[in-house]
Protein backbone atom coordinates (compact mmCIF):
# COMPACT_ATOMS: atom_id res chain seq x y z
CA UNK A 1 -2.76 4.14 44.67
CA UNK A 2 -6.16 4.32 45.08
CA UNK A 3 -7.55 0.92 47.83
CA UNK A 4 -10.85 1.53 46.67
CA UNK A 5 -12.62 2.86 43.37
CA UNK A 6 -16.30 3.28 43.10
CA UNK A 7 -18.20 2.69 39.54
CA UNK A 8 -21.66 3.31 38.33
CA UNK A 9 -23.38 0.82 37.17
CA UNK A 10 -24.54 1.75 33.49
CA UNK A 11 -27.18 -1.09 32.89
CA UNK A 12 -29.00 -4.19 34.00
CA UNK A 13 -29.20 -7.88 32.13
CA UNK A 14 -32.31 -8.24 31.77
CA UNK A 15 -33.58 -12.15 30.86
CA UNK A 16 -31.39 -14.41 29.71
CA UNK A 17 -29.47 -17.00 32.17
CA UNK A 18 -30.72 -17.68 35.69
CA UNK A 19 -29.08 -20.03 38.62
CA UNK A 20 -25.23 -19.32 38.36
CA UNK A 21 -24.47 -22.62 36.43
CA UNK A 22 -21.08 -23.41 35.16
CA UNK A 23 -22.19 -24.40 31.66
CA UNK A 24 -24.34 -24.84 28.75
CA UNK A 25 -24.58 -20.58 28.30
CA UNK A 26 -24.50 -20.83 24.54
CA UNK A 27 -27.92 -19.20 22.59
CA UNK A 28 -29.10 -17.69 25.22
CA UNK A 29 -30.94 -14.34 24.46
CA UNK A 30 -31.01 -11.53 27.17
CA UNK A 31 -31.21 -7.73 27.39
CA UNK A 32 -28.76 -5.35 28.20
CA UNK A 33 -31.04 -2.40 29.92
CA UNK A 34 -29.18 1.16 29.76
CA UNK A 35 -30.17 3.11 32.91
CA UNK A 36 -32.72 6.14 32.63
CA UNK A 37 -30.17 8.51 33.54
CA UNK A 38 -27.96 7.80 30.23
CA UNK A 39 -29.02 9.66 27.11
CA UNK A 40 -30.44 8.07 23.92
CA UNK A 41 -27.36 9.04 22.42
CA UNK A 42 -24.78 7.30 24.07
CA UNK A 43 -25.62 3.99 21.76
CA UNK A 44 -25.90 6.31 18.45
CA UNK A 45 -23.67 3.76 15.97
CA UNK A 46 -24.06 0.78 18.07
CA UNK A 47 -25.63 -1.08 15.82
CA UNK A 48 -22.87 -1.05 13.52
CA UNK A 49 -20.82 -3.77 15.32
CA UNK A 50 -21.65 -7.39 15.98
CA UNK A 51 -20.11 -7.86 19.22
CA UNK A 52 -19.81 -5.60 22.61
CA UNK A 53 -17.33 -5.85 25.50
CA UNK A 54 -19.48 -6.34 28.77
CA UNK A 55 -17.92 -5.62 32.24
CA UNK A 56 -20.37 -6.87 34.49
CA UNK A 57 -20.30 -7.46 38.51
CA UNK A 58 -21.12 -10.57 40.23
CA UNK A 59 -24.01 -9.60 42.16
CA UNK A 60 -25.10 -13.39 43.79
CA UNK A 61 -21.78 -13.48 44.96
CA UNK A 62 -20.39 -12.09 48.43
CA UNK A 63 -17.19 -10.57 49.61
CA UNK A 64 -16.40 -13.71 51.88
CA UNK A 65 -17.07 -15.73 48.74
CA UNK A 66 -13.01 -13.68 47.88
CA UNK A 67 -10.24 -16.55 47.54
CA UNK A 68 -6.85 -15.21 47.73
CA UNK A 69 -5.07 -18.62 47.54
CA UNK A 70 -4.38 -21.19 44.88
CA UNK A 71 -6.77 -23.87 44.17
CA UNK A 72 -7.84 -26.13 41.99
CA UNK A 73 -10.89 -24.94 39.38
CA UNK A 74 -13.69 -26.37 40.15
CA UNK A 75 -12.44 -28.40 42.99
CA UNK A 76 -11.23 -30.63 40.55
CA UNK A 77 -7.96 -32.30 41.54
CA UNK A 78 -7.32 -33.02 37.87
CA UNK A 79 -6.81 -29.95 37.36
CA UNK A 80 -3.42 -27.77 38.88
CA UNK A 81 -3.87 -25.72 41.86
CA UNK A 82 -3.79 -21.78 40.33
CA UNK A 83 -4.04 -18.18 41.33
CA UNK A 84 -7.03 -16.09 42.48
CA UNK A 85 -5.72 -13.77 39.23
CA UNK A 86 -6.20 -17.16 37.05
CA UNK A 87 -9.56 -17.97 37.17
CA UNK A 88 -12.53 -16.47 35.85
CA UNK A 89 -14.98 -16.59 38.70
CA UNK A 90 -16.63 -14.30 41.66
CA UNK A 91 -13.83 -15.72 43.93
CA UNK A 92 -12.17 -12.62 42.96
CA UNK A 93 -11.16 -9.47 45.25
CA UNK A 94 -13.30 -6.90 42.67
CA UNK A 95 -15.74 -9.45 41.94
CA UNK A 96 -15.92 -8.49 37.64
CA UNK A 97 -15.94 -10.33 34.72
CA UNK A 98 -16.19 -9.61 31.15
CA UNK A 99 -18.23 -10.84 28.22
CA UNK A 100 -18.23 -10.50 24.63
CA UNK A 101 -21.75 -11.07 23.57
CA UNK A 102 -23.18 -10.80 20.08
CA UNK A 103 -24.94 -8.06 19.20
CA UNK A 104 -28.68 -9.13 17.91
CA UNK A 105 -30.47 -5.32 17.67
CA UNK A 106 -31.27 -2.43 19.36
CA UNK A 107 -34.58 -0.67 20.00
CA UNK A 108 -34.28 2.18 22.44
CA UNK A 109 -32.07 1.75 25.31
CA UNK A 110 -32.46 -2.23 24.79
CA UNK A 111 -29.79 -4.06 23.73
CA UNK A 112 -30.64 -7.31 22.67
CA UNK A 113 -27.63 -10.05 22.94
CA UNK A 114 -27.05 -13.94 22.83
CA UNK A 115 -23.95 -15.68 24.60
CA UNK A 116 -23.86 -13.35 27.22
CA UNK A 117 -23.03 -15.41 30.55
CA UNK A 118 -24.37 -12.71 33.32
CA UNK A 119 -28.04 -14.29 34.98
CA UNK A 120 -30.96 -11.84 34.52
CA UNK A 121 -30.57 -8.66 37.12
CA UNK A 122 -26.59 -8.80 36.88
CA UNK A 123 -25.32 -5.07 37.21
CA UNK A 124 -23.35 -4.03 34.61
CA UNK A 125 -20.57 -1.67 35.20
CA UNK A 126 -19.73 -1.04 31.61
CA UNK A 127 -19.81 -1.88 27.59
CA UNK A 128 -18.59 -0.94 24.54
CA UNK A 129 -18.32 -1.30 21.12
CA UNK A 130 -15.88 -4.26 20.25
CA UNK A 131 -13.23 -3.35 17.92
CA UNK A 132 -11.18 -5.77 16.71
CA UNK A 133 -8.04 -3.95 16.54
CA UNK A 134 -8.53 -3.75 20.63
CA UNK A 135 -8.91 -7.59 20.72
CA UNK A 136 -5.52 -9.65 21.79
CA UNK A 137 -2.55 -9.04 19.45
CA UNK A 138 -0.53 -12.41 18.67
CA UNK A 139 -0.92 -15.76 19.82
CA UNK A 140 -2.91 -16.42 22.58
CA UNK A 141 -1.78 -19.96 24.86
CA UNK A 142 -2.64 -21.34 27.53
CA UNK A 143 -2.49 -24.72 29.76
CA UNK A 144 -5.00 -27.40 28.35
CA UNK A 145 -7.21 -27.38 31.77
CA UNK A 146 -8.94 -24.52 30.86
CA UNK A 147 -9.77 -26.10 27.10
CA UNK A 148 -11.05 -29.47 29.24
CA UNK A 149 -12.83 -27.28 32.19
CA UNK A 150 -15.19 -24.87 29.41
CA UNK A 151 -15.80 -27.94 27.17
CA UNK A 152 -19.36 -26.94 27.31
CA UNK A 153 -19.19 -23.61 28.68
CA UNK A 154 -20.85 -22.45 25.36
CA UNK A 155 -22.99 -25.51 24.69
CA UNK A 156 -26.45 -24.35 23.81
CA UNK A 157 -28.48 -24.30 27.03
CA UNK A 158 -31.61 -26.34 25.55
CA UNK A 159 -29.02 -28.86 25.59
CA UNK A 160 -28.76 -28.67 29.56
């Protein structure tokens, strides 16, 4: 098994969130900015779908900002102590995370997108198309904590 893999990173967020704050990332607009080296034609039927997939890296972050321990998210004692695998954060060992932002229009290699939660100059590592017969298949459950913890995750940021 490979230790170590190495990606290219396919576009830049351009706009759109700045700071690395927990919450309030709802209706914010940014720009996903394909790189120069990717053909025109690698978005041809893009526009067709509402939503994309986003892999994206965590730039601000560091690799001694890596937690491979339980803790409590946030720091919040109210909440259980979990896995590095359980949160969504940069505390983890590849440092990715993945958004589904809404599709608003594309004009050249611009892709313009609301609710996507990566600050302006984030890397992105890849995107796609989202189909929904790729999305989760049954139920999905979970603890309440993260329900509590995200309460305003997607709060409009004018709100903030």
């Amino acid at each position: 098994m490979a230790e170590h893999i190495q990606v290219p990173v396919v576009a830049t967020v351009v706009g759109g969130a700045t700071g690395r704050l927990d919450d309030f990332k709802g209706g914010i607009e940014s720009v996903i900015r394909l790189a120069p080296e990717y053909p025109l034609e690698t978005l041809q039927g893009i526009e067709e779908f509402s939503h994309l997939q986003v892999t994206w890296f965590f730039s601000e972050g560091a690799p001694e900002d890596v937690a491979l321990h339980a803790r409590a998210p946030r720091d919040n004692p109210d909440w259980p102590a979990t896995g590095t695998f359980v949160h969504h954060n940069h505390r983890r060992p590849a440092r990715l995370a993945t958004s589904f932002p809404r599709l608003l229009g594309v004009q050249g290699r611009e892709l313009r997108v609301t609710d996507l939660d990566a600050d302006d100059g984030t890397p992105i590592v890849d995107f796609v198309a989202v189909f929904q017969e790729m999305l989760p298949r049954g139920p999905v459950t979970q603890p309440s904590w993260p329900s509590e913890m995200l309460a305003d995750y997607w709060r409009d940021a004018t709100e903030r």
